[in-house]
N, C-alpha and C. Protein backbone atom coordinates (compact mmCIF):
# COMPACT_ATOMS: atom_id res chain seq x y z
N UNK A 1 -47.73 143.76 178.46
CA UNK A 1 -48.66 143.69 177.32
C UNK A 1 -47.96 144.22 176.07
N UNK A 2 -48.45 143.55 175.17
CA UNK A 2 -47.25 144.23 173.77
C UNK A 2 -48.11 145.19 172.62
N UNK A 3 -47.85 146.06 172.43
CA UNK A 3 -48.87 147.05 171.79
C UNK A 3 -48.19 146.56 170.60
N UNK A 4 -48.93 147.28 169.15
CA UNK A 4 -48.67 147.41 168.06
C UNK A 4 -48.02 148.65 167.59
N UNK A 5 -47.96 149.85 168.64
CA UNK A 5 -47.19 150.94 168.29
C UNK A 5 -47.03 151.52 169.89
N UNK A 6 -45.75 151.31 170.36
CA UNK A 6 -45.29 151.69 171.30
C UNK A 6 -44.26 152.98 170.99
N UNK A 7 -44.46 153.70 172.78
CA UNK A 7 -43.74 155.14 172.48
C UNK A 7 -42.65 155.04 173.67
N UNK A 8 -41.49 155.16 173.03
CA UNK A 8 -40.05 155.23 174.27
C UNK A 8 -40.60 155.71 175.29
N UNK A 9 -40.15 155.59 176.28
CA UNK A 9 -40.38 156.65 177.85
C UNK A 9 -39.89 157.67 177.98
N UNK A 10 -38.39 157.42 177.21
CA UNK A 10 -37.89 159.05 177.06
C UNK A 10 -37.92 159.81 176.40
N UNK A 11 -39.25 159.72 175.65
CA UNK A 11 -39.86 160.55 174.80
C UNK A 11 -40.35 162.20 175.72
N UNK A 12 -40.44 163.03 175.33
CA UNK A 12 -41.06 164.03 175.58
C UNK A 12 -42.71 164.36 175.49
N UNK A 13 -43.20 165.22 176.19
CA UNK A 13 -44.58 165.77 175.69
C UNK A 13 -44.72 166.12 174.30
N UNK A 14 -43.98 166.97 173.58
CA UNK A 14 -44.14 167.49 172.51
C UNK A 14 -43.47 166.51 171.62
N UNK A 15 -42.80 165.73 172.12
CA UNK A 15 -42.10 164.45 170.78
C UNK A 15 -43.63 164.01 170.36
N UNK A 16 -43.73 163.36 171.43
CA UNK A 16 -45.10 162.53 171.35
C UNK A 16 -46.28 162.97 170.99
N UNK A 17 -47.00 164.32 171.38
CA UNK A 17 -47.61 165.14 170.32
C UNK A 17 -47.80 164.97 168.93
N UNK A 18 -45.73 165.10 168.14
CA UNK A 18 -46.03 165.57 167.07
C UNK A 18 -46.00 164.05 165.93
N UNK A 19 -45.92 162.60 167.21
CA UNK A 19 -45.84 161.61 166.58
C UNK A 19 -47.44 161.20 166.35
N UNK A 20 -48.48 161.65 167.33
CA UNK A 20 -49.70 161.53 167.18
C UNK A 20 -50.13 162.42 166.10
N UNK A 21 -50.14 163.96 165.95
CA UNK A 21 -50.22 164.41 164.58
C UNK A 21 -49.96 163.66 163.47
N UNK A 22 -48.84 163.58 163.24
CA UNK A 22 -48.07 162.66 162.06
C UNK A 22 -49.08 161.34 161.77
N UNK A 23 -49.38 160.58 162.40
CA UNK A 23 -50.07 159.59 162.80
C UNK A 23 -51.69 160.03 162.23
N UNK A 24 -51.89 160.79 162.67
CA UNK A 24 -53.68 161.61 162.55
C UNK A 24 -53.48 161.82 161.05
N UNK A 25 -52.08 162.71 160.66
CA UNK A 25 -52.35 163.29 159.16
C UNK A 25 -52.25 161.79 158.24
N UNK A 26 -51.26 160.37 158.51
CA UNK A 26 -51.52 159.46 157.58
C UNK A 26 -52.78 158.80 157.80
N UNK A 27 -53.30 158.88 158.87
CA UNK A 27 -54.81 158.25 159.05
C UNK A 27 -55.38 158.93 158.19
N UNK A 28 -55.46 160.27 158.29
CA UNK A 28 -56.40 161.16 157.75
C UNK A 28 -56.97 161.03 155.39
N UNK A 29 -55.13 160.93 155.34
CA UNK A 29 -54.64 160.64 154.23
C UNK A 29 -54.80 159.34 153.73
N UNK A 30 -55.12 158.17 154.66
CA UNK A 30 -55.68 156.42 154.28
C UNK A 30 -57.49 157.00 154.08
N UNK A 31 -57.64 157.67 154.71
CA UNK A 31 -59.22 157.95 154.84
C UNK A 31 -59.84 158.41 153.35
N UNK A 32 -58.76 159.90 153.18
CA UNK A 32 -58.96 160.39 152.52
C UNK A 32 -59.28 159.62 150.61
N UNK A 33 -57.88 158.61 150.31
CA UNK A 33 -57.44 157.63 149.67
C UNK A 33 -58.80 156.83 149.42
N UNK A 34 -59.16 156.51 150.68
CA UNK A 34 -60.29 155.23 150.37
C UNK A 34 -61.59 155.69 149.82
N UNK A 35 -61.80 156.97 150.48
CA UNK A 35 -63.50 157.66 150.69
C UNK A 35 -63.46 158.44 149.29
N UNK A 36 -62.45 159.08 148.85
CA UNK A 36 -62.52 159.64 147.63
C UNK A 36 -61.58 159.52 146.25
N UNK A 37 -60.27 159.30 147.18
CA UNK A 37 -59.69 159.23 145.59
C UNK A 37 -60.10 157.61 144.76
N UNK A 38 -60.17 157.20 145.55
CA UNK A 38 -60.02 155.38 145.13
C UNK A 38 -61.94 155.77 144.37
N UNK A 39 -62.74 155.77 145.03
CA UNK A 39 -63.53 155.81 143.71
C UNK A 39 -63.37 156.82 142.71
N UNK A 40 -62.86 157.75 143.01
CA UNK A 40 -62.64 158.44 141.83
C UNK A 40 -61.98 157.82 140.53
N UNK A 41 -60.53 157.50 141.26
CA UNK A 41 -60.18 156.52 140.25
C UNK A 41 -60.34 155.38 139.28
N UNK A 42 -61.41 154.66 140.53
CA UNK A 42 -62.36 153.78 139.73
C UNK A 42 -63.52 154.01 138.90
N UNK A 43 -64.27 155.05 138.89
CA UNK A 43 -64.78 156.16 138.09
C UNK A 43 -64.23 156.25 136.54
N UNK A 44 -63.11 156.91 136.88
CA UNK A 44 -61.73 157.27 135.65
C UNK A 44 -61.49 156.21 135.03
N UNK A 45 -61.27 154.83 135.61
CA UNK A 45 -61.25 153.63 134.72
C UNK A 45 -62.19 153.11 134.14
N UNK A 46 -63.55 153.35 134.63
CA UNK A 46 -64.67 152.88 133.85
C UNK A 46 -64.88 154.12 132.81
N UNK A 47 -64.49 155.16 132.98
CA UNK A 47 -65.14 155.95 132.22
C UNK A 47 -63.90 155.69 130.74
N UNK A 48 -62.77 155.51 130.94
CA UNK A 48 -61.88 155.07 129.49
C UNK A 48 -62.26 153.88 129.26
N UNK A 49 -62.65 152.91 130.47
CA UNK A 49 -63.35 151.56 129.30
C UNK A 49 -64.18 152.00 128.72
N UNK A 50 -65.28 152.80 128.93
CA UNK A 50 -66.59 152.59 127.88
C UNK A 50 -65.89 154.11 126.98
N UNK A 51 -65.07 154.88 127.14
CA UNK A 51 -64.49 155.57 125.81
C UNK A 51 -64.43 154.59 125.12
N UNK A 52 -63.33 153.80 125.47
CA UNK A 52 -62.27 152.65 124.54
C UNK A 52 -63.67 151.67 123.92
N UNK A 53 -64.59 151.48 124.39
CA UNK A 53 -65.66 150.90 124.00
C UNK A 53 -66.46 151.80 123.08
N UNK A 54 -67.08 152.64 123.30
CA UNK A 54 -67.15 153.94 122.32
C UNK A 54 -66.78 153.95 121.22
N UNK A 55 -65.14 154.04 121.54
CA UNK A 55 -64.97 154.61 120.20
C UNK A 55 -64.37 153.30 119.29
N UNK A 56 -64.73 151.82 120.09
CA UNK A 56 -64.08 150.88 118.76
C UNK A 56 -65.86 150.35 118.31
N UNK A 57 -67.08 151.06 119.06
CA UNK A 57 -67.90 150.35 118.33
C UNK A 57 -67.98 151.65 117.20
N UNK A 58 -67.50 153.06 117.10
CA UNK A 58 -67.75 154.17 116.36
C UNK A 58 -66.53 153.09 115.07
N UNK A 59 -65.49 152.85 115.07
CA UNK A 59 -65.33 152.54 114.43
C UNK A 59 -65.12 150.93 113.54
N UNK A 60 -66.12 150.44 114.40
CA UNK A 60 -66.76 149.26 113.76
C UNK A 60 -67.96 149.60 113.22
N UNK A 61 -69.19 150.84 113.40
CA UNK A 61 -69.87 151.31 112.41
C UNK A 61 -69.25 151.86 111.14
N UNK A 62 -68.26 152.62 111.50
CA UNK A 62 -67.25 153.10 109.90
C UNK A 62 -66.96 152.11 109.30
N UNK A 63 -66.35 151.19 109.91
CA UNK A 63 -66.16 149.45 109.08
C UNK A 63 -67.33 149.64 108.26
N UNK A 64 -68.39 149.19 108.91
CA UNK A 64 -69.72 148.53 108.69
C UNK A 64 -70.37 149.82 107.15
N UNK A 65 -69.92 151.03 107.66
CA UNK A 65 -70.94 151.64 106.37
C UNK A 65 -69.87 151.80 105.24
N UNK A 66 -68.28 151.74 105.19
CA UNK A 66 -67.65 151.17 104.53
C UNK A 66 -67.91 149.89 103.51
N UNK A 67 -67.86 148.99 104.56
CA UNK A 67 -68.26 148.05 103.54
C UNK A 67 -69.73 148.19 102.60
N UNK A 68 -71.02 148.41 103.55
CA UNK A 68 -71.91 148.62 103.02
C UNK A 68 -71.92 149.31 101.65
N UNK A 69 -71.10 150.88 101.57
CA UNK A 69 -71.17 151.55 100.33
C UNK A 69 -70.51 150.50 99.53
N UNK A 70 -69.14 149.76 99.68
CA UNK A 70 -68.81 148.70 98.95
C UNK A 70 -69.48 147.87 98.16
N UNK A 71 -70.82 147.14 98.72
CA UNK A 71 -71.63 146.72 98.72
C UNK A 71 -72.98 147.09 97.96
N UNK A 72 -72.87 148.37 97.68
CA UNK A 72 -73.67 149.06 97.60
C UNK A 72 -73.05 149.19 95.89
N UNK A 73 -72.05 149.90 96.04
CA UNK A 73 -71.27 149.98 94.66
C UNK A 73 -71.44 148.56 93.89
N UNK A 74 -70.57 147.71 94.43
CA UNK A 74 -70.76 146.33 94.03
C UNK A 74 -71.75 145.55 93.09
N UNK A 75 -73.16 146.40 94.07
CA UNK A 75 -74.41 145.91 93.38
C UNK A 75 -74.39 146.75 92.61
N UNK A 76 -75.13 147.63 92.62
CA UNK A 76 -75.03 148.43 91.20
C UNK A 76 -74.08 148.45 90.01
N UNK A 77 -72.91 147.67 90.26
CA UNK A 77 -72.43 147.35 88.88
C UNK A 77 -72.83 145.99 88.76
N UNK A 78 -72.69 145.30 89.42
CA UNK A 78 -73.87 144.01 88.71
C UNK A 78 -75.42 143.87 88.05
N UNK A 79 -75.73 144.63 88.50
CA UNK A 79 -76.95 145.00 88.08
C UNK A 79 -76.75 145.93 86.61
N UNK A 80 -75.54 146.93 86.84
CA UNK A 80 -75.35 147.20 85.31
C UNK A 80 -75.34 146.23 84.36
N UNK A 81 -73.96 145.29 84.90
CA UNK A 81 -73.73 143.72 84.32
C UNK A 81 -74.97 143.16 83.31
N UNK A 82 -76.08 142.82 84.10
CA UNK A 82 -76.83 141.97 83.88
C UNK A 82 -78.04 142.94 83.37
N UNK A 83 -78.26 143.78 83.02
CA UNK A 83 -78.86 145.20 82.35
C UNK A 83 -77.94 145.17 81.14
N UNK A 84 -76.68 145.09 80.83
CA UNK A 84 -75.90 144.51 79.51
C UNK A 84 -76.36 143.22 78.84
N UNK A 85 -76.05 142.53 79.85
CA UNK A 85 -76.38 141.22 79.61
C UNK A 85 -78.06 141.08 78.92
N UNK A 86 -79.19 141.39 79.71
CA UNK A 86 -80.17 141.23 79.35
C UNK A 86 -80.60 141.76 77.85
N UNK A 87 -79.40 142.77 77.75
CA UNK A 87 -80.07 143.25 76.29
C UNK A 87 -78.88 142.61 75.33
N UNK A 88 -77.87 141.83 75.35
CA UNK A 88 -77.26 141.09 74.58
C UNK A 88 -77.97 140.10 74.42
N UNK A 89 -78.23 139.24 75.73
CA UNK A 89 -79.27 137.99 75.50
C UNK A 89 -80.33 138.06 75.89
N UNK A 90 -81.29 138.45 75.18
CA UNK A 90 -82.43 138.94 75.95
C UNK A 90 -83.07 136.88 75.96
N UNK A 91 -84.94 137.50 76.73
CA UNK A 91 -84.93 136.16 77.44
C UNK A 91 -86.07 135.43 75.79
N UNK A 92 -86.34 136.35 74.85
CA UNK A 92 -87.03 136.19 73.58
C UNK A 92 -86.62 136.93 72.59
N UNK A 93 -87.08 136.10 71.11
CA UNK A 93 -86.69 137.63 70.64
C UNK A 93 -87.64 138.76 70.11
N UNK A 94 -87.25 139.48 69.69
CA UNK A 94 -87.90 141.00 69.42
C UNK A 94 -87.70 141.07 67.85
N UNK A 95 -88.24 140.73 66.79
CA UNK A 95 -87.62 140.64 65.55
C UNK A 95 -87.82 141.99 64.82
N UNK A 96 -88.80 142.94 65.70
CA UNK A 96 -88.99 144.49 64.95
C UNK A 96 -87.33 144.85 65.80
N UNK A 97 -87.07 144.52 66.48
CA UNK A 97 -86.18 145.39 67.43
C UNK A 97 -84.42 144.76 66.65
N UNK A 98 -84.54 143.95 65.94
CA UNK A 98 -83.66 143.40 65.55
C UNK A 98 -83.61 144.08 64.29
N UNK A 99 -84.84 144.48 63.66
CA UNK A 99 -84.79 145.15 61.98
C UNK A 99 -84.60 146.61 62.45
N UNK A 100 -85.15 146.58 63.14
CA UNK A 100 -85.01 148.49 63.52
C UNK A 100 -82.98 148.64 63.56
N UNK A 101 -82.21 147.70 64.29
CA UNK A 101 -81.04 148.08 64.43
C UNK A 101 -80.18 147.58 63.28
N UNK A 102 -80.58 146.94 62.31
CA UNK A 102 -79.83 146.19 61.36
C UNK A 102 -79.98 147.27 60.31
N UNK A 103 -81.66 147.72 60.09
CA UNK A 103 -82.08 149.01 59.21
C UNK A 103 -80.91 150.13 59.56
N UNK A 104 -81.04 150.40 61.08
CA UNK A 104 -80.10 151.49 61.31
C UNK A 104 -79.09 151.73 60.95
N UNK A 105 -77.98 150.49 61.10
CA UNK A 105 -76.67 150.40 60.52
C UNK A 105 -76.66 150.11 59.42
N UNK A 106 -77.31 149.82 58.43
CA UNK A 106 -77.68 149.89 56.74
C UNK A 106 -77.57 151.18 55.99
N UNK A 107 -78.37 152.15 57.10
CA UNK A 107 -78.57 153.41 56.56
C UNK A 107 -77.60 154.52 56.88
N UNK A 108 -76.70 154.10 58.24
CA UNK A 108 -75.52 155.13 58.68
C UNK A 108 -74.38 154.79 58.13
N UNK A 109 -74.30 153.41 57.38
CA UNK A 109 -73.11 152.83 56.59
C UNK A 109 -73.29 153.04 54.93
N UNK A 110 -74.50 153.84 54.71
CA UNK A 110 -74.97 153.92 53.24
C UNK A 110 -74.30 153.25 52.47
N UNK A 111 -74.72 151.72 52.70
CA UNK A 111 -74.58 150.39 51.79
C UNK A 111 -76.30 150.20 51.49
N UNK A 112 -76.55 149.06 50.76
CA UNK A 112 -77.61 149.30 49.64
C UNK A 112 -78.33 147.34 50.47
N UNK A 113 -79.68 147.36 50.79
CA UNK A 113 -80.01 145.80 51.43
C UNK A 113 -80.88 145.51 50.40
N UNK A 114 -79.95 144.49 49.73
CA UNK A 114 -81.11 144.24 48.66
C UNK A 114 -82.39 143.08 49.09
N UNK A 115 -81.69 142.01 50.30
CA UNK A 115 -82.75 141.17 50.31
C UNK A 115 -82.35 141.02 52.18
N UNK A 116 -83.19 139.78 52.62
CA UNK A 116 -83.16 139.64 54.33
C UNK A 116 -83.77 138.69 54.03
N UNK A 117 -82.98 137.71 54.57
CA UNK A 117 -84.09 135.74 55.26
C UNK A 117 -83.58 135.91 56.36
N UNK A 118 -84.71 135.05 57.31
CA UNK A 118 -84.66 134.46 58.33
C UNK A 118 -84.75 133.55 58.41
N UNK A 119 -84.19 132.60 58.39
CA UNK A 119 -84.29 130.59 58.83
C UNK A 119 -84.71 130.10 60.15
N UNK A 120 -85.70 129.44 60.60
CA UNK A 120 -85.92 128.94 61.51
C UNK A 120 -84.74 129.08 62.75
N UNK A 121 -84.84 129.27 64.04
CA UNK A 121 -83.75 129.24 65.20
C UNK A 121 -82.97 127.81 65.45
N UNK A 122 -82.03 127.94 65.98
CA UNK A 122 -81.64 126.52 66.07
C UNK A 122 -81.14 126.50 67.45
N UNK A 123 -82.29 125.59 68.35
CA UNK A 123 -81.87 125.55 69.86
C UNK A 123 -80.95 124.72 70.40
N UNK A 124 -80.51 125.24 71.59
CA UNK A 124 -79.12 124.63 72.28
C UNK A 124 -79.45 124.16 73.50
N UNK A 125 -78.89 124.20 74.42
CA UNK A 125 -79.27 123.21 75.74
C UNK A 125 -79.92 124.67 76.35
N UNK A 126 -78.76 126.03 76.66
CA UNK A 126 -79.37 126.81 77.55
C UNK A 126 -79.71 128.15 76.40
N UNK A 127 -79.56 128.49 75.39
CA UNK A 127 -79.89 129.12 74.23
C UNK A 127 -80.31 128.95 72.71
N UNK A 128 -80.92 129.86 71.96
CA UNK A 128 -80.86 129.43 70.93
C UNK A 128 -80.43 130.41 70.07
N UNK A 129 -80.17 130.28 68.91
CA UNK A 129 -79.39 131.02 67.79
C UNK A 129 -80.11 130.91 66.70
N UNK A 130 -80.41 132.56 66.69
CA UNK A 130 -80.96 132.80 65.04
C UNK A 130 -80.44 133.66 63.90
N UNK A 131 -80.57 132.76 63.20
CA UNK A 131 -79.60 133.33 61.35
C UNK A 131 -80.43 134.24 60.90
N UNK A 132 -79.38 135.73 60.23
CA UNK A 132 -80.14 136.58 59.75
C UNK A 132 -78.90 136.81 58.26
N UNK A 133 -79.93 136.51 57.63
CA UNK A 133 -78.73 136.53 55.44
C UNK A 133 -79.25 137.36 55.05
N UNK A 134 -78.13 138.45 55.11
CA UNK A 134 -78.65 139.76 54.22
C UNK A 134 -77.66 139.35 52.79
N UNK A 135 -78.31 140.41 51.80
CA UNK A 135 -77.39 140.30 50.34
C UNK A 135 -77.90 141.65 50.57
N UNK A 136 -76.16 142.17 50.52
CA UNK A 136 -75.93 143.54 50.45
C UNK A 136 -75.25 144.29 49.02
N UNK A 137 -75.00 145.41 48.76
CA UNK A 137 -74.37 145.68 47.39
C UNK A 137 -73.45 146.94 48.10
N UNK A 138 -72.85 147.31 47.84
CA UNK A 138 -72.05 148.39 48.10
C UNK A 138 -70.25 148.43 47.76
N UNK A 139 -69.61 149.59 48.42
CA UNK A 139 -68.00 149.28 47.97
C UNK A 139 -67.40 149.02 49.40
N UNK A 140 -65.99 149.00 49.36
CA UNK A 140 -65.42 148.60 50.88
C UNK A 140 -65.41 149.42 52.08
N UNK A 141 -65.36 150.69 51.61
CA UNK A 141 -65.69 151.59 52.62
C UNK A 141 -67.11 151.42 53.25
N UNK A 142 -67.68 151.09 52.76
CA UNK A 142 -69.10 151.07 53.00
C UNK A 142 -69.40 149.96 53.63
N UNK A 143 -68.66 148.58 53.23
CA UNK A 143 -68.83 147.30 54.00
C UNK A 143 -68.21 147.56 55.13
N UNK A 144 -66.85 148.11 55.14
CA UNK A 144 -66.05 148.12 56.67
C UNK A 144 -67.05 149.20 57.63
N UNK A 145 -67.45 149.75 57.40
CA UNK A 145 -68.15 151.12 58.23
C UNK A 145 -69.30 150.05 58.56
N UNK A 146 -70.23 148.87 57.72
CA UNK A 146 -71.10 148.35 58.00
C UNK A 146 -70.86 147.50 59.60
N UNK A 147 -70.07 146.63 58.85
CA UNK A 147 -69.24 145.51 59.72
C UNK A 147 -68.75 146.11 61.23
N UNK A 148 -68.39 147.81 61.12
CA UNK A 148 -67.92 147.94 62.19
C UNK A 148 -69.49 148.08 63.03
N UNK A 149 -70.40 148.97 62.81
CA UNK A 149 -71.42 149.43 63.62
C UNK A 149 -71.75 148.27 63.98
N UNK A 150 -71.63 147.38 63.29
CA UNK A 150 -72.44 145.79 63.38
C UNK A 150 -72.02 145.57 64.97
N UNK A 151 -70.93 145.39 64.94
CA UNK A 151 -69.71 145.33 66.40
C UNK A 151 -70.27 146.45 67.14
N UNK A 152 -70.79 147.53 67.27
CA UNK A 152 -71.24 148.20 68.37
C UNK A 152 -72.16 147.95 68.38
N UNK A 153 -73.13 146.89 68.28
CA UNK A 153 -74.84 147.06 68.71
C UNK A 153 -74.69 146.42 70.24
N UNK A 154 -75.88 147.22 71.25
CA UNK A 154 -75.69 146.56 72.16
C UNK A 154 -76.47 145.20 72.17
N UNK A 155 -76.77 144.44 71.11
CA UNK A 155 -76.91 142.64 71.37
C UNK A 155 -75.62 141.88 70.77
N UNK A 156 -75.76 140.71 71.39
CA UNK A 156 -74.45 139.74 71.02
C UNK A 156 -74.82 139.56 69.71
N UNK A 157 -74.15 139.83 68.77
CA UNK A 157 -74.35 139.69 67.16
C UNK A 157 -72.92 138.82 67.07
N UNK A 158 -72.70 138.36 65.97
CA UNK A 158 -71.81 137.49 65.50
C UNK A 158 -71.84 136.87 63.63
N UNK A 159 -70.83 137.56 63.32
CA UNK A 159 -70.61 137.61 61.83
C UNK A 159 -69.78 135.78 61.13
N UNK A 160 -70.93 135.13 61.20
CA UNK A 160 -71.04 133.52 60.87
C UNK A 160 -70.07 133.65 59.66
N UNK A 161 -70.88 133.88 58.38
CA UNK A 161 -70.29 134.33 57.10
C UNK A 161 -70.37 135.11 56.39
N UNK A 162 -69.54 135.64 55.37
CA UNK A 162 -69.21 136.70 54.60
C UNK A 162 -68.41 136.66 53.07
N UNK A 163 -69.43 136.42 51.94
CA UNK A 163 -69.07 136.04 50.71
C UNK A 163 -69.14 137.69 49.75
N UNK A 164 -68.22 137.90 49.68
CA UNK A 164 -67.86 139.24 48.54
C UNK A 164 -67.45 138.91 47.02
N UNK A 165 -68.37 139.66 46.09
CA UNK A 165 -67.93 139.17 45.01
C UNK A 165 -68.02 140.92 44.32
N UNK A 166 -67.17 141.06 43.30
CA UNK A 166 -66.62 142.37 42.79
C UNK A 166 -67.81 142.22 41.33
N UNK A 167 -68.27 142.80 41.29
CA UNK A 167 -69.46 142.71 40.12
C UNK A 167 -68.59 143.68 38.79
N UNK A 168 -68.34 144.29 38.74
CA UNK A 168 -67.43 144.81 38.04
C UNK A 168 -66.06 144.94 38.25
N UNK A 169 -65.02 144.07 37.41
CA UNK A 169 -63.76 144.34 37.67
C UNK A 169 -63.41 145.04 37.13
N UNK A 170 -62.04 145.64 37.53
CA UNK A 170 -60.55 145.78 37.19
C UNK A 170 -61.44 147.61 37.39
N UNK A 171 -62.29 147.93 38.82
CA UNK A 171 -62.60 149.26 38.75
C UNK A 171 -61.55 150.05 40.03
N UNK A 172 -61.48 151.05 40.26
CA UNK A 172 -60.92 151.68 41.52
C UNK A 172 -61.90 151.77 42.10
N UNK A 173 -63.46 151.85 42.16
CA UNK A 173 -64.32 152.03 43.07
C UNK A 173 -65.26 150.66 42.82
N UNK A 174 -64.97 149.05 43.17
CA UNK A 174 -65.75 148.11 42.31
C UNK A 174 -67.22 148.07 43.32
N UNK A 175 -68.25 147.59 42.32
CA UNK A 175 -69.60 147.82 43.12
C UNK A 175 -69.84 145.95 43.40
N UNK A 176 -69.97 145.78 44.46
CA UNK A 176 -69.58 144.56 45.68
C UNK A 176 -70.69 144.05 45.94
N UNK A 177 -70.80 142.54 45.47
CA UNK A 177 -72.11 142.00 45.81
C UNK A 177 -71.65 140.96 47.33
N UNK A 178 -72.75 141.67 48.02
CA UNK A 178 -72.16 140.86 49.23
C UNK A 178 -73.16 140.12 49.77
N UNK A 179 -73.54 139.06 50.82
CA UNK A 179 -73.84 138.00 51.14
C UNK A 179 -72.75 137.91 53.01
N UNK A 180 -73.85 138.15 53.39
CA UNK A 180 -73.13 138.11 54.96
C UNK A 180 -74.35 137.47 55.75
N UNK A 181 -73.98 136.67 56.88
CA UNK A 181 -74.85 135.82 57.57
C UNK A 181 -74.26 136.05 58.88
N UNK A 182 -75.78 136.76 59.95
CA UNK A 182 -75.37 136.95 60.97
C UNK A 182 -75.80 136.35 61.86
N UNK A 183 -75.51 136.36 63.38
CA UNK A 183 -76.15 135.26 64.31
C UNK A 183 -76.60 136.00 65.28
N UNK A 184 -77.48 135.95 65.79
CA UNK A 184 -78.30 136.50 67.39
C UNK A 184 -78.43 135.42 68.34
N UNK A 185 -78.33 135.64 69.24
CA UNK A 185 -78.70 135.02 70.64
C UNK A 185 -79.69 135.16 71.44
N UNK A 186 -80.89 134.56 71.99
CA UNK A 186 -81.58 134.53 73.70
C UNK A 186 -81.04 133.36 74.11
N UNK A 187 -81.18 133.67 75.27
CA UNK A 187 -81.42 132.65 76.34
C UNK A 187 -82.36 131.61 76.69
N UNK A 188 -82.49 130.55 77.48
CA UNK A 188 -83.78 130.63 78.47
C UNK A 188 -83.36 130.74 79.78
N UNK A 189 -85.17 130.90 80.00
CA UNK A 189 -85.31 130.79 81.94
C UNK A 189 -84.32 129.48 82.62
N UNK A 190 -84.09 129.68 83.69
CA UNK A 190 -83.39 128.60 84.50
C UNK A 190 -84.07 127.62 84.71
N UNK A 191 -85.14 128.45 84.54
CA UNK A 191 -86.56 126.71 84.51
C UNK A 191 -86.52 126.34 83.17
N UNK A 192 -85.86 126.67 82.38
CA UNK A 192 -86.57 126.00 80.57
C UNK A 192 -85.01 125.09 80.44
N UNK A 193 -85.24 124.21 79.41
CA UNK A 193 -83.71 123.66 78.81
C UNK A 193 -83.94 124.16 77.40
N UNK A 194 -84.91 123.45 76.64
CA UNK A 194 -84.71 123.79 75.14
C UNK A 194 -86.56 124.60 75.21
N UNK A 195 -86.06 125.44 73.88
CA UNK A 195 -87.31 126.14 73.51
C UNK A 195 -87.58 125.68 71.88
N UNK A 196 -88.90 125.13 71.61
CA UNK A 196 -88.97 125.32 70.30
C UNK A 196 -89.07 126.24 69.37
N UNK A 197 -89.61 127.30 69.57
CA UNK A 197 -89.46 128.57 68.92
C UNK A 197 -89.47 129.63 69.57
N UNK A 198 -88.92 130.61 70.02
CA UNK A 198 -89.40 131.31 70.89
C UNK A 198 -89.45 133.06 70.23
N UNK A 199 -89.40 132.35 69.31
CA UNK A 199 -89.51 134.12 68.61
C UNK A 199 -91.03 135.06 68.55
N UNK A 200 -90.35 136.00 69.03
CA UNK A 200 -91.68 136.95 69.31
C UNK A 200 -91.77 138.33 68.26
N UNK A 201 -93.02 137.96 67.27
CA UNK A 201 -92.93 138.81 66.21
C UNK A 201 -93.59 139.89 66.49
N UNK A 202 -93.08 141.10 67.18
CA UNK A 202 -93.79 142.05 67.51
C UNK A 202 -93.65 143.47 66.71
């Protein structure tokens, strides 16, 4: 009969003994292997997958509130944007709100308004444009200081024309009859094309 682990004959009592020990301790040690370390180990590997899972969804939330503040920033300067925008082109106009800032820079440029027309608006496909003719008097310091504030108002203003005439010559300080024509802007709604008047005299 043919065994799978045969023992010489001229083996001894105690050979053979210490080949059955030997034998018992790797049994013991396959046992040991299967019943505890092997799930342990498998344990240990699930437990670094869901780390490794852990920590790439921890930092796919950091992505995520990253971008968000991005996003977040983003908007709020568009919204500045168009908070500029709205008061450059507003969606009507305001014609006290237009004298209140024209008065203003009249009086911080201490130049002299002798007169103010307004001419009808003249509409465009998505805006319209309205003329404002002052006849001013003053000297150059006084026009350039005008002209500049003019350039800081926060609406889109725009200096059309500008006729200077020296009322007294051949002076070092000549007193300046001036004639300047300015332009304002609204808009319309995305629903409107043309507006016939849209001025709001408030």
């Amino acid at each position: 009969m043919n065994t799978i682990l045969s023992i010489p004959g001229n083996w001894n009592h105690e050979q053979k003994k210490l080949l059955l020990i030997i034998l018992g301790i790797i049994l013991c040690m396959m046992m040991f292997y299967n019943l505890k370390l092997r799930p342990a180990l498998n344990d240990k590997t699930r437990l670094e997958k869901k780390l490794t899972e852990s920590v790439q969804a921890l930092n796919e939330l950091q992505q995520y509130e990253r971008h968000q503040t991005h996003f977040e920033a983003e908007k709020q300067r568009i919204q500045e944007q168009m908070q500029l925008i709205d008061r450059a082109l507003p969606l009507e106009w305001n014609i006290a709100e237009l004298n209140q800032h024209l008065f203003k820079v009249v009086k911080e440029s201490q130049i002299k308004l002798l007169r103010q027309v307004i001419p009808p608006e003249k509409p465009f496909e998505h805006y319209a444009e309205l003329s404002i003719v002052l006849e001013l008097t003053g000297q150059y310091r006084q026009l350039i200081q005008f002209i500049k504030k003019i350039q800081e108002l926060p609406i889109l203003i725009n200096i059309r024309k500008l006729h200077i005439e020296n009322q007294v010559s051949k002076t070092v300080t000549p007193d300046l009859k001036i004639n300047i024509s300015l332009s304002v802007y609204h808009r319309y709604a995305l629903s409107q094309t043309q507006s016939p008047n849209a001025i709001n005299l408030q």
